[in-house]
N, C-alpha and C. Protein backbone atom coordinates (compact mmCIF):
# COMPACT_ATOMS: atom_id res chain seq x y z
N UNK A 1 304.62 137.05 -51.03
CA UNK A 1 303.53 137.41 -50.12
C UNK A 1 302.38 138.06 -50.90
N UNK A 2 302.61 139.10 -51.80
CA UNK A 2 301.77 139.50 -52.63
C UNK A 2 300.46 138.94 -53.48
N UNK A 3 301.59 137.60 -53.81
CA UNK A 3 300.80 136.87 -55.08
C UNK A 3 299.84 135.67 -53.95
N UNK A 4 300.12 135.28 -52.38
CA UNK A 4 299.45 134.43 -51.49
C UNK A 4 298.13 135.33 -51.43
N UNK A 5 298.39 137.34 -51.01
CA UNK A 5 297.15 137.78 -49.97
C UNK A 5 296.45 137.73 -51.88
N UNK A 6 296.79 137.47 -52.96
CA UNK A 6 295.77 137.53 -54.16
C UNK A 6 295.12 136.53 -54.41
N UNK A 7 295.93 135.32 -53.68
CA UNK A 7 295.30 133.68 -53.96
C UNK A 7 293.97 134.11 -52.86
N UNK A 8 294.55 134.51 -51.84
CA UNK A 8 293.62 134.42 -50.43
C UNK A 8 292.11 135.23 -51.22
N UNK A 9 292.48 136.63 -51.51
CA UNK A 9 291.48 137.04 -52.07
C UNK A 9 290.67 136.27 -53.56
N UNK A 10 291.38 135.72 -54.13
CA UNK A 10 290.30 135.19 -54.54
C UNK A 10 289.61 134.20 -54.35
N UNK A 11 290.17 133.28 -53.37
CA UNK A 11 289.34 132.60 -52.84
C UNK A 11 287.96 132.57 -51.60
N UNK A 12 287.90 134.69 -51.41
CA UNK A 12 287.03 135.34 -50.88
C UNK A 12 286.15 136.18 -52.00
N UNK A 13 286.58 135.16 -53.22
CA UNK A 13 285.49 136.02 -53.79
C UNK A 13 285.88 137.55 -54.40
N UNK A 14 287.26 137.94 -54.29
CA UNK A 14 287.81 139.05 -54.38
C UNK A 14 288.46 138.93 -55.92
N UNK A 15 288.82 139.25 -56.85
CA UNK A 15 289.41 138.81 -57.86
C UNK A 15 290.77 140.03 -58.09
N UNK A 16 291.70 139.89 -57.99
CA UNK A 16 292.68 141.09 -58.64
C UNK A 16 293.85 140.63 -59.31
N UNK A 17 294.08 141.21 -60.00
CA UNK A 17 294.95 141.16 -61.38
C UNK A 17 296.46 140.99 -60.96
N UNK A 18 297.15 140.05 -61.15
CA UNK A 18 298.32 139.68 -60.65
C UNK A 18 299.61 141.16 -60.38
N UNK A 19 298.82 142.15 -61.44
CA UNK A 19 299.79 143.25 -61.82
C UNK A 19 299.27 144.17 -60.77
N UNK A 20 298.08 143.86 -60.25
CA UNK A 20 297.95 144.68 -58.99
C UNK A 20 298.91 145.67 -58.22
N UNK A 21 298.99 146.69 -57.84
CA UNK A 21 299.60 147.60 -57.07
C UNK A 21 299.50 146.87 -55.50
N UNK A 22 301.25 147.11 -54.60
CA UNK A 22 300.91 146.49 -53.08
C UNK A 22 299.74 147.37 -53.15
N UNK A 23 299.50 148.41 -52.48
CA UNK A 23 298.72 149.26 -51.87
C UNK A 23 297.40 148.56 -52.41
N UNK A 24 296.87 148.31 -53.69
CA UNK A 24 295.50 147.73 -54.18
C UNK A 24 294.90 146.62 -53.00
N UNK A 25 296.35 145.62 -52.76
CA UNK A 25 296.34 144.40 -52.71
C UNK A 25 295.93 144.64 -51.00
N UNK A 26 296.57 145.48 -50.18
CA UNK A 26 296.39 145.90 -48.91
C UNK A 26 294.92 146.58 -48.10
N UNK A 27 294.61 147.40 -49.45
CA UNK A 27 293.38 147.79 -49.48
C UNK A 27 292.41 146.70 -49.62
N UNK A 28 292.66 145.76 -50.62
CA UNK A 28 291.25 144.97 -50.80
C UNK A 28 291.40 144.37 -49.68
N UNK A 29 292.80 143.80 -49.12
CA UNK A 29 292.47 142.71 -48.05
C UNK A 29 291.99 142.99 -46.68
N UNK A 30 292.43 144.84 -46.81
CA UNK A 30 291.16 145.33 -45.11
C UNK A 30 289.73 145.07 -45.67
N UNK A 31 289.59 145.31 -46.98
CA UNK A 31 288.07 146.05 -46.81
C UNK A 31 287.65 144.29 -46.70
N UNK A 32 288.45 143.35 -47.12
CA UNK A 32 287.46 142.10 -46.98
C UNK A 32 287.72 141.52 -45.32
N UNK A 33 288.73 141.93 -45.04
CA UNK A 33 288.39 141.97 -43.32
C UNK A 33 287.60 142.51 -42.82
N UNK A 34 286.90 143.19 -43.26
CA UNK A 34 286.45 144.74 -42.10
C UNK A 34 284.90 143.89 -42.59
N UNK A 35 284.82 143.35 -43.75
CA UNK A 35 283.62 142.44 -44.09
C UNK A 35 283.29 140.94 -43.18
N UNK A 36 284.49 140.57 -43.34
CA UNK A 36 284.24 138.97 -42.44
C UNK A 36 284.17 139.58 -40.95
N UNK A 37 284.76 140.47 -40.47
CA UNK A 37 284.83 141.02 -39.43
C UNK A 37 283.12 141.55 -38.70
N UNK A 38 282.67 142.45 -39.24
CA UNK A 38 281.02 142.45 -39.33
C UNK A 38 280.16 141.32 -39.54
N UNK A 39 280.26 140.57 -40.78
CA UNK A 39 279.66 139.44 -40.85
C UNK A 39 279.79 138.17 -39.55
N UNK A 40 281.14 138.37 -38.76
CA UNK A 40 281.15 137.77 -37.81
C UNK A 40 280.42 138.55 -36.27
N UNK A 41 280.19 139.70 -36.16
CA UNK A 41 279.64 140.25 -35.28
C UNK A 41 278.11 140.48 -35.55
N UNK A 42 277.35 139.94 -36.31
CA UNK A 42 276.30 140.14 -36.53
C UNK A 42 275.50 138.74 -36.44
N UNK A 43 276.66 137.88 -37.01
CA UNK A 43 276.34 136.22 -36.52
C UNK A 43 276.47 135.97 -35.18
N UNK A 44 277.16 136.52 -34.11
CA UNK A 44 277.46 136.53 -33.13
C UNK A 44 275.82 137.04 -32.24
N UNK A 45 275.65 138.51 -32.75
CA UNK A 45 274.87 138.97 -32.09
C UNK A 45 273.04 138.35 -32.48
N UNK A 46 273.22 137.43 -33.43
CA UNK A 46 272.03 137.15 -33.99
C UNK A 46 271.75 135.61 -32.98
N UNK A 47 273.54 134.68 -32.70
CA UNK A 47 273.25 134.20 -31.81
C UNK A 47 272.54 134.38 -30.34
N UNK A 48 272.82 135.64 -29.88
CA UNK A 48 272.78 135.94 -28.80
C UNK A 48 271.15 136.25 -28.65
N UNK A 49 270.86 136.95 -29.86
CA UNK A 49 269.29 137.22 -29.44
C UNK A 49 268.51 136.34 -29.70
N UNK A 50 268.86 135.49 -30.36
CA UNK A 50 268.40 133.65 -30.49
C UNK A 50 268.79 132.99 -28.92
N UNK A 51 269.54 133.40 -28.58
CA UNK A 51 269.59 132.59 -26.82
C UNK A 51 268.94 133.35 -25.99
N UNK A 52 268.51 134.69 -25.74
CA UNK A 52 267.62 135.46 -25.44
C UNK A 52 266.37 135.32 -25.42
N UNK A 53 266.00 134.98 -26.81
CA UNK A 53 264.41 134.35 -26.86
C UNK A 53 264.39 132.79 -26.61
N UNK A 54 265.25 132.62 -26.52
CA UNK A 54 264.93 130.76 -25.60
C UNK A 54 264.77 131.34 -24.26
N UNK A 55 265.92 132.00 -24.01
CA UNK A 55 265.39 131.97 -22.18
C UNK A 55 264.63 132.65 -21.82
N UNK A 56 263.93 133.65 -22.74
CA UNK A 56 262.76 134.71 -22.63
C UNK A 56 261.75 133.73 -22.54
N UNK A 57 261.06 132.51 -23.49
CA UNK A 57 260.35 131.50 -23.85
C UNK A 57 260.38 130.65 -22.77
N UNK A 58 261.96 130.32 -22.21
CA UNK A 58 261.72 129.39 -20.86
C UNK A 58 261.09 129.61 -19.67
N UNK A 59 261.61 131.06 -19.75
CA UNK A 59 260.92 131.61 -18.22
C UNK A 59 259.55 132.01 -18.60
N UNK A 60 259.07 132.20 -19.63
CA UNK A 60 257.78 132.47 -19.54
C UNK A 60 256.83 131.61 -19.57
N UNK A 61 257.28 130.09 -20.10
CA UNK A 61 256.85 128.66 -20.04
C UNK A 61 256.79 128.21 -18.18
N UNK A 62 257.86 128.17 -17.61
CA UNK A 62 258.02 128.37 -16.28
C UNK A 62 257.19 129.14 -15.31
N UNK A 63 256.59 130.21 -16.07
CA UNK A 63 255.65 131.27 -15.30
C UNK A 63 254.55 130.56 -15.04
N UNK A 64 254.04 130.12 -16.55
CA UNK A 64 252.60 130.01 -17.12
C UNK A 64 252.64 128.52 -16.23
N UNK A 65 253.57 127.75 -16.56
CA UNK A 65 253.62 126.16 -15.17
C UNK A 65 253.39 126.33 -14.05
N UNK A 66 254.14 127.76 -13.23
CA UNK A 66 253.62 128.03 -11.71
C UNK A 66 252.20 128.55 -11.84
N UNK A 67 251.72 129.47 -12.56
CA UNK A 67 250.15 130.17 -12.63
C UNK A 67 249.47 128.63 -12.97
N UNK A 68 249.40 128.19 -13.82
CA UNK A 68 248.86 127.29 -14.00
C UNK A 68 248.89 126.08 -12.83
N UNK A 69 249.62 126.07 -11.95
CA UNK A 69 249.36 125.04 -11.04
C UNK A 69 248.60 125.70 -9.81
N UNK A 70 249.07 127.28 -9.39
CA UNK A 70 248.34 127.86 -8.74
C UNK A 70 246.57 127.91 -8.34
N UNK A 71 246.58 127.99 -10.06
CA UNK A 71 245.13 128.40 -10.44
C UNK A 71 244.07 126.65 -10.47
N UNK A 72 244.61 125.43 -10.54
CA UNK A 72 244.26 124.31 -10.19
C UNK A 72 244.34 123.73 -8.97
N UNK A 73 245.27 124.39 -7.79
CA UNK A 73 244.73 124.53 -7.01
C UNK A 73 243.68 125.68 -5.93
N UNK A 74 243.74 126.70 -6.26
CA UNK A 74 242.94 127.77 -6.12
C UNK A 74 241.36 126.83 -6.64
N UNK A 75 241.37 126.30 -7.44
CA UNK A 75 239.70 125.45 -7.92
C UNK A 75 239.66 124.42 -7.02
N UNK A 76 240.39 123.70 -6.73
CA UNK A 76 240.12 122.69 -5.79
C UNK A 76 239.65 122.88 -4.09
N UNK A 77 240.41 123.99 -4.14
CA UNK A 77 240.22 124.75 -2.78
C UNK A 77 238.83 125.43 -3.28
N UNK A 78 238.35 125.65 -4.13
CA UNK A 78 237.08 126.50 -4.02
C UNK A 78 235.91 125.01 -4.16
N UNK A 79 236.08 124.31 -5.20
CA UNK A 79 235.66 123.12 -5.10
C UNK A 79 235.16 122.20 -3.46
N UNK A 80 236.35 122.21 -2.65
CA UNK A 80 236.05 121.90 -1.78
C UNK A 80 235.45 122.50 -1.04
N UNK A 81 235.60 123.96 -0.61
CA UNK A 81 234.92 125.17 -0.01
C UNK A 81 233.39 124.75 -0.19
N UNK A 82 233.06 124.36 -1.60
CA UNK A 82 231.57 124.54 -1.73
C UNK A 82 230.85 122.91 -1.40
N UNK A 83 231.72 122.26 -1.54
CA UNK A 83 231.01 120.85 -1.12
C UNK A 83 231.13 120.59 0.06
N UNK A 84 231.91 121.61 1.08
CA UNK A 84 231.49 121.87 2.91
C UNK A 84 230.48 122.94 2.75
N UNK A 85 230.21 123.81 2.40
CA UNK A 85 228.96 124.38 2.20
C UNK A 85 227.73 123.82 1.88
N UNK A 86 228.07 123.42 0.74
CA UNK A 86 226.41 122.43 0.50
C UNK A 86 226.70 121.65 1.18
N UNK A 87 227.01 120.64 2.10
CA UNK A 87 227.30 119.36 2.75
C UNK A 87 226.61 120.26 4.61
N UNK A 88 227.12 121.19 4.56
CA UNK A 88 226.28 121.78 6.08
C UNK A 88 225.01 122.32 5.67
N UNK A 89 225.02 123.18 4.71
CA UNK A 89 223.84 123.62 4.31
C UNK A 89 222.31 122.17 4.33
N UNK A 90 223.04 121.16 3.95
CA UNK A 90 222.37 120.18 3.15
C UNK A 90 221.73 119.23 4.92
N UNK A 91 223.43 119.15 5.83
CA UNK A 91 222.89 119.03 7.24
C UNK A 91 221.83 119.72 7.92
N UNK A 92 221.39 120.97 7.79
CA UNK A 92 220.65 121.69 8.87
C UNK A 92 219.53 121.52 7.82
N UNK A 93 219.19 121.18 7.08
CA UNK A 93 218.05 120.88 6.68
C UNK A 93 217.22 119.78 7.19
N UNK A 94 218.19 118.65 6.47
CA UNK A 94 217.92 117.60 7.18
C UNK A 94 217.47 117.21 8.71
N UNK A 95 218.72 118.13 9.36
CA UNK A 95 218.02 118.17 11.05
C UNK A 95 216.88 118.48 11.27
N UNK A 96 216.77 119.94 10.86
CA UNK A 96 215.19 120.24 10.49
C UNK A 96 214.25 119.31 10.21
N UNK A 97 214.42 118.42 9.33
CA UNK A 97 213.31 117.66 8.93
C UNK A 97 213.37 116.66 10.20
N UNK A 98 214.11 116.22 10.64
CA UNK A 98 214.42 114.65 11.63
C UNK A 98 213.68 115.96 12.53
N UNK A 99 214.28 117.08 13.07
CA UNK A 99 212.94 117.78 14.55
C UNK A 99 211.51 117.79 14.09
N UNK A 100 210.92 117.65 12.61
CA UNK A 100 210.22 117.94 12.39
C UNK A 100 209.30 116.13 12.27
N UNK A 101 210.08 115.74 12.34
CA UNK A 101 209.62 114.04 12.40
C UNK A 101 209.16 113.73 11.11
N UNK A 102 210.04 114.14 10.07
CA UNK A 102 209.60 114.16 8.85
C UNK A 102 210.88 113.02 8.07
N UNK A 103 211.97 113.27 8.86
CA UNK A 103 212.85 112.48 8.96
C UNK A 103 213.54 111.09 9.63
N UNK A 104 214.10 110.71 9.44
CA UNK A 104 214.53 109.48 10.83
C UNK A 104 215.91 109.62 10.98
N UNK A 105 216.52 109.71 12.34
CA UNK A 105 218.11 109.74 12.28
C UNK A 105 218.82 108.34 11.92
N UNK A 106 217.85 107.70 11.24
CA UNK A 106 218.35 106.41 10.77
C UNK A 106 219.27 106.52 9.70
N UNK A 107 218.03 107.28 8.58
CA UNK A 107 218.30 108.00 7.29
C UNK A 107 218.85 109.41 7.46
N UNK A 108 219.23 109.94 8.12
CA UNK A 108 220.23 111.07 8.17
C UNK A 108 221.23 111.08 7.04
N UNK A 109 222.88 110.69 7.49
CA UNK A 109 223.50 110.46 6.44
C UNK A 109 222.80 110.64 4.86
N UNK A 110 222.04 109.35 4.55
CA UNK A 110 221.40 109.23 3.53
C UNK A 110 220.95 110.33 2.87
N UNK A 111 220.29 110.89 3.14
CA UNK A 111 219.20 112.18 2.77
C UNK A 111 220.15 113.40 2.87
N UNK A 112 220.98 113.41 3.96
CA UNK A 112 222.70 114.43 3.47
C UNK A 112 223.31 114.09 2.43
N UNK A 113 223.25 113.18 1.82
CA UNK A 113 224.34 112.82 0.75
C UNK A 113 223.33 113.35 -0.47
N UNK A 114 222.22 112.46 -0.18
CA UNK A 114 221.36 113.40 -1.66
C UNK A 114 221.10 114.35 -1.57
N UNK A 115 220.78 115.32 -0.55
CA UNK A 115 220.58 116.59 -1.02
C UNK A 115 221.89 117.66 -0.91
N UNK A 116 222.77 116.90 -0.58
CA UNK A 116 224.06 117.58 -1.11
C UNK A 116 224.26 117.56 -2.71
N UNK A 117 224.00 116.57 -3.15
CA UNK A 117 224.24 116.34 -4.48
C UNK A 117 223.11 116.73 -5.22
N UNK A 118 222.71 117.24 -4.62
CA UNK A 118 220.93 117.61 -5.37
C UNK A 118 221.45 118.55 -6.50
N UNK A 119 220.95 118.44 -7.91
CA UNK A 119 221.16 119.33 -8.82
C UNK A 119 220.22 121.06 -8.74
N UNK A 120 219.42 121.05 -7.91
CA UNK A 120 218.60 121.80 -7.83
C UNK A 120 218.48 122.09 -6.22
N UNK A 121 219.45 122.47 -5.25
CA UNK A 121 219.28 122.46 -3.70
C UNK A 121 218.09 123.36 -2.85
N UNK A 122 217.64 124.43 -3.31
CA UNK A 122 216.33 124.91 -2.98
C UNK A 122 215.08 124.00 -3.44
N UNK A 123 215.01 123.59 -4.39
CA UNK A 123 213.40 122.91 -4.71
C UNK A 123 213.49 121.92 -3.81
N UNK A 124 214.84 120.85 -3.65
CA UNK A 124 214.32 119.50 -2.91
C UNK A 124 214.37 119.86 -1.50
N UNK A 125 215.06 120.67 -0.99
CA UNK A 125 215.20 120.64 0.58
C UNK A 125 213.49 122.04 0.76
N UNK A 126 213.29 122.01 -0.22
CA UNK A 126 211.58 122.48 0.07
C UNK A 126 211.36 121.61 -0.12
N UNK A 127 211.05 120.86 -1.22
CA UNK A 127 210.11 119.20 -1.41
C UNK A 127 210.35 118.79 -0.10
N UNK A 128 211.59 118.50 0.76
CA UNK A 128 211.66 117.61 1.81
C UNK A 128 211.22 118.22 3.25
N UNK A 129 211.25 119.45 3.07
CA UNK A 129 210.48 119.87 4.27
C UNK A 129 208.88 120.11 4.00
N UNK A 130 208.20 120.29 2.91
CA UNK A 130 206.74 120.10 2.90
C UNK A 130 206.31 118.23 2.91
N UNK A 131 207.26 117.75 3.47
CA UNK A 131 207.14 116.02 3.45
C UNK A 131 205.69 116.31 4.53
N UNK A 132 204.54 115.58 4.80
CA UNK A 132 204.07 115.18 5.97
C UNK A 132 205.39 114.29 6.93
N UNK A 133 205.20 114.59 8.06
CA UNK A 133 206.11 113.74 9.10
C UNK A 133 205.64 112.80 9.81
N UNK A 134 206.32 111.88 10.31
CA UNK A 134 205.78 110.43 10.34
C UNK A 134 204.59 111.03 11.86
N UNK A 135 204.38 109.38 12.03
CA UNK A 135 203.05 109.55 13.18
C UNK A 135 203.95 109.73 14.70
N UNK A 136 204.96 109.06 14.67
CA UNK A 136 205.40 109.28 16.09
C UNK A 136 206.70 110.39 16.05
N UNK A 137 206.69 111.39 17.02
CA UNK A 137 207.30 112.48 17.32
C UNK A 137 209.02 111.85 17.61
N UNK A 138 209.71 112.60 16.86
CA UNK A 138 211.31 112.64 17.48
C UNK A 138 211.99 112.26 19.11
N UNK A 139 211.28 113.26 19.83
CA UNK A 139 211.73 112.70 20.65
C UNK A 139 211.03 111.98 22.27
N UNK A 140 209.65 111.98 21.74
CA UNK A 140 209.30 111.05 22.80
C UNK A 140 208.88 109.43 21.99
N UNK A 141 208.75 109.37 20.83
CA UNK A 141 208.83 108.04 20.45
C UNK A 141 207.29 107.29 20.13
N UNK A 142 206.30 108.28 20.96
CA UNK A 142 205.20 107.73 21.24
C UNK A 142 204.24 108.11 20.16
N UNK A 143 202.94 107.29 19.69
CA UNK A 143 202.03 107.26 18.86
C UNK A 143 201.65 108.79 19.59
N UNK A 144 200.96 109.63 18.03
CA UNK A 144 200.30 111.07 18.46
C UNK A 144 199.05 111.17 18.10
N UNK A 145 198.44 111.27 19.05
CA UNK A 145 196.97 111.44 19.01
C UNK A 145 196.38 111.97 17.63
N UNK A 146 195.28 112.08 17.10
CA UNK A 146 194.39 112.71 16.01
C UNK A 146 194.89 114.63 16.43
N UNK A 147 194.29 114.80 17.19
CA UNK A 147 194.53 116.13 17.93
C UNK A 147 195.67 116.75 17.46
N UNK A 148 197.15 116.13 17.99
CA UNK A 148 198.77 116.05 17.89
C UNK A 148 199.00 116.16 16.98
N UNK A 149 198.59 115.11 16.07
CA UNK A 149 198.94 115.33 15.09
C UNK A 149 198.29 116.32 13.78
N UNK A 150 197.44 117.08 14.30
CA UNK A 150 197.07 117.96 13.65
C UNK A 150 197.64 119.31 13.95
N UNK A 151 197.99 119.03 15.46
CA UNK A 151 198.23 120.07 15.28
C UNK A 151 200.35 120.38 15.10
N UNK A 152 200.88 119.10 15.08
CA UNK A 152 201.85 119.10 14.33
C UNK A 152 202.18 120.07 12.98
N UNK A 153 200.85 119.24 12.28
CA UNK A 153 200.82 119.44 10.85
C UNK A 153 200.76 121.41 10.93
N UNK A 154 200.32 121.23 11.61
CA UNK A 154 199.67 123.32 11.10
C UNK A 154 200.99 123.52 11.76
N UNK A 155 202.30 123.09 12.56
CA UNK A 155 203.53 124.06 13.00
C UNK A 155 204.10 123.79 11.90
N UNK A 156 204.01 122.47 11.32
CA UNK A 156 204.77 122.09 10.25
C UNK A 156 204.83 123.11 8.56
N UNK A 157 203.15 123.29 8.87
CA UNK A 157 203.19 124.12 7.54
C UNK A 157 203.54 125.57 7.63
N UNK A 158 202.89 126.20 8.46
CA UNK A 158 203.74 127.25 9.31
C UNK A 158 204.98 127.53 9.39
N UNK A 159 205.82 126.55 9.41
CA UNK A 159 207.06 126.68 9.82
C UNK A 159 208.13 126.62 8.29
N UNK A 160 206.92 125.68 7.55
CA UNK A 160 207.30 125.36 6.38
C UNK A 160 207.42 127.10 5.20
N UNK A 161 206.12 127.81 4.93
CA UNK A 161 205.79 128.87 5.04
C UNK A 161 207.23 130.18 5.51
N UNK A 162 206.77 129.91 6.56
CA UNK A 162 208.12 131.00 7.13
C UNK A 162 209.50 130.85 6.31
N UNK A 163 210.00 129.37 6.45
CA UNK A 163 211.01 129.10 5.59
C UNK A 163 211.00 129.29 4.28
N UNK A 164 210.43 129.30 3.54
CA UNK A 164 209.97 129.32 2.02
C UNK A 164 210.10 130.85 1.77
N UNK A 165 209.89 131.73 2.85
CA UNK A 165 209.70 133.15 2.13
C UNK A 165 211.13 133.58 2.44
N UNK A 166 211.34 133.35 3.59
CA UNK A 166 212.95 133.40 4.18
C UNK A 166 213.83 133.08 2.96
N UNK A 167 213.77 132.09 2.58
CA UNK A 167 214.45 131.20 1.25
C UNK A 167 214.77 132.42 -0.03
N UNK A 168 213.17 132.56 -0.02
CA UNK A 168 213.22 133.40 -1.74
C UNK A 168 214.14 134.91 -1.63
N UNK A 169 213.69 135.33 -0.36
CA UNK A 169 214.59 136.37 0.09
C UNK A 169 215.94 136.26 -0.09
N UNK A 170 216.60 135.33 0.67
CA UNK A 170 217.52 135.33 0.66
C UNK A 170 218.50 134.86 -0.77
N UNK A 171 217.62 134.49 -1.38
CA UNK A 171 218.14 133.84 -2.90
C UNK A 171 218.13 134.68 -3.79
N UNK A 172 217.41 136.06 -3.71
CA UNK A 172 217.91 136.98 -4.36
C UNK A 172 218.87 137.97 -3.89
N UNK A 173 218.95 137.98 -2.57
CA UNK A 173 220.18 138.85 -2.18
C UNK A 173 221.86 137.71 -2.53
N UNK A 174 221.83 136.47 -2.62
CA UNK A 174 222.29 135.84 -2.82
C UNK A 174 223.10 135.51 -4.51
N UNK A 175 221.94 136.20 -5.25
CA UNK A 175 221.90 135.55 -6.55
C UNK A 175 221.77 134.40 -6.56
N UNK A 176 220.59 133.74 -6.17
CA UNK A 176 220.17 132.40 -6.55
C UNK A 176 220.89 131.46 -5.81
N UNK A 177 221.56 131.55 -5.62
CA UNK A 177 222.77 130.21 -4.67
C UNK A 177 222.13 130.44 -3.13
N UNK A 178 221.53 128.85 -3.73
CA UNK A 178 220.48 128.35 -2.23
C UNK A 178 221.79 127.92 -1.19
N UNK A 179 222.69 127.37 -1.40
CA UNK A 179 223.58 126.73 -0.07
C UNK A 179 223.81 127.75 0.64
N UNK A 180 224.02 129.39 0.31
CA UNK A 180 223.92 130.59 0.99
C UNK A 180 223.42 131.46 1.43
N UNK A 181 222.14 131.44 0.81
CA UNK A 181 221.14 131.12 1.35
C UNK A 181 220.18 130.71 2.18
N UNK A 182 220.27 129.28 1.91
CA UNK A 182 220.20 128.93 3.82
C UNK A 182 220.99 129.02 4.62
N UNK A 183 222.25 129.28 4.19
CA UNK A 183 223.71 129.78 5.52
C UNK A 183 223.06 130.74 6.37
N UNK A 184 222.75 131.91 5.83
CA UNK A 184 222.00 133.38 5.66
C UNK A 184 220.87 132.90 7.15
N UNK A 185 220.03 132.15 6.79
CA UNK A 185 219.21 131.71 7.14
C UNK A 185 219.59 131.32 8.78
N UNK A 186 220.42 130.52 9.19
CA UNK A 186 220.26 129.91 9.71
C UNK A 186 222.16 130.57 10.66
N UNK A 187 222.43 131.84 9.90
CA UNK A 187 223.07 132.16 10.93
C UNK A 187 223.05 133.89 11.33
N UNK A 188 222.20 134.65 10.41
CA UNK A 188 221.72 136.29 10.15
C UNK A 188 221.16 136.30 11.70
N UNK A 189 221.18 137.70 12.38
CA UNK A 189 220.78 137.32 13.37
C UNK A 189 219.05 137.95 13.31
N UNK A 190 218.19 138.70 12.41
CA UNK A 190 217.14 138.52 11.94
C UNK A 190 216.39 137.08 11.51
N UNK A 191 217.16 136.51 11.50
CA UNK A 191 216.25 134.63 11.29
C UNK A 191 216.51 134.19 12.70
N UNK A 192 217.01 134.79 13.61
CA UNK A 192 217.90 133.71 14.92
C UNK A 192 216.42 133.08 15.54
N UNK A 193 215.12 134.11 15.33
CA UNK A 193 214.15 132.72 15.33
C UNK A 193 213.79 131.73 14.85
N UNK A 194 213.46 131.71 13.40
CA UNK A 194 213.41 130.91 12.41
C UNK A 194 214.55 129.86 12.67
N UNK A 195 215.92 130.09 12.71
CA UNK A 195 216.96 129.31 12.70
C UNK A 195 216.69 128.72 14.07
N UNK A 196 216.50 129.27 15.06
CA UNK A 196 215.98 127.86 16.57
C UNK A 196 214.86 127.53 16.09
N UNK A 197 214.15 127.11 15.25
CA UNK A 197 212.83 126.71 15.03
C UNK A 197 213.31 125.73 14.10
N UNK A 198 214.30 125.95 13.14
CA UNK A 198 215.05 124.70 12.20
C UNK A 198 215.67 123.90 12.86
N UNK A 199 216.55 123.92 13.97
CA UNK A 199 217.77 123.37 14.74
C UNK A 199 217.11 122.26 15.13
N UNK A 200 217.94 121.39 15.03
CA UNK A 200 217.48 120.14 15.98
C UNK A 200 217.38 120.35 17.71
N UNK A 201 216.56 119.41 18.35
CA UNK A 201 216.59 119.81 19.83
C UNK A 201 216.91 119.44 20.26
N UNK A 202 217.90 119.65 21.40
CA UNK A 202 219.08 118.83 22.02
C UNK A 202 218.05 117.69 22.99
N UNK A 203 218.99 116.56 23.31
CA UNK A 203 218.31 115.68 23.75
C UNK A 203 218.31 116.21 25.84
């Protein structure tokens, strides 16, 4: 048995002299247990904090997948939010212009779609309300006298005017964002004249 735990040890790297004392031979073979013994609890525990940071890494991969899908839809929802904003905003203009006979409810739609998409939504829905408006009125249909139509023109610019200052106002309480702007406009109850003066007129 002696001369096996000396083979064993040296094939751990242990070397002792065949003439060895038991007691030598007993001693070396704890202390090289008490070695593989540690060396195995440290491999053990090195596994463990190696499986630790995988599932630390998974779940935090997992997090960043739910935030990250959250936050793409949170944009789409704001995305859409603002293209029903400019898309009404972009409507009551337009109405405006069709009461103002500057428009045709032919071209409605039409003139909603571009000035929804307008890169610049305050300058054109001013460009489109300082339009002159055609010769015959919204809603009686009929040719307008020299007279009529002058004096169209002066509610038109007037009205045009009012809106324009209304506008700038509100685009700085706004910070510049015209679609809220004219919201402002056309639902504050300080414009509630101005805003029945934009509205289309019921038939």
């Amino acid at each position: 048995m002696k001369n096996t735990l000396i083979g064993w040890l040296a094939a751990q790297g242990v070397a002792l002299a065949n003439e060895a004392s038991d007691q030598q031979v007993i001693q070396a073979v704890q202390k090289k247990l008490n070695e593989l013994k540690q060396a195995a609890n440290a491999s053990a525990l090195s596994n463990s904090n190696e499986r630790n940071q995988v599932a630390a890494l998974e779940n935090e991969r997992t997090t960043l997948t739910a935030k990250n899908s959250e936050l793409t839809v949170a944009l789409e929802n704001e995305r859409t939010a603002r293209k029903n904003d400019r898309t009404a905003s972009a409507s009551a203009v337009v109405d405006s212009a069709i009461r103002l006979g500057i428009v045709t409810v032919a071209d409605r739609d039409a003139k909603i779609t571009a000035l929804s998409n307008s890169a610049d939504f305050a300058k054109d829905a001013e460009t489109l309300l300082k339009q002159k408006p055609a010769n015959k009125t919204m809603e009686s249909g009929t040719d307008l006298s020299g007279r009529q139509q002058a004096a169209l023109g002066n509610e038109t610019v007037a009205l045009q005017n009012e809106y324009n200052a209304a506008l700038q106002a509100e685009l700085m309480v706004t910070g510049q964002n015209a679609v809220k702007a004219h919201h402002n406009i056309m639902t504050l109850p300080k414009y509630s004249g101005l805003a029945a003066k934009l509205a289309p007129k019921k038939a």
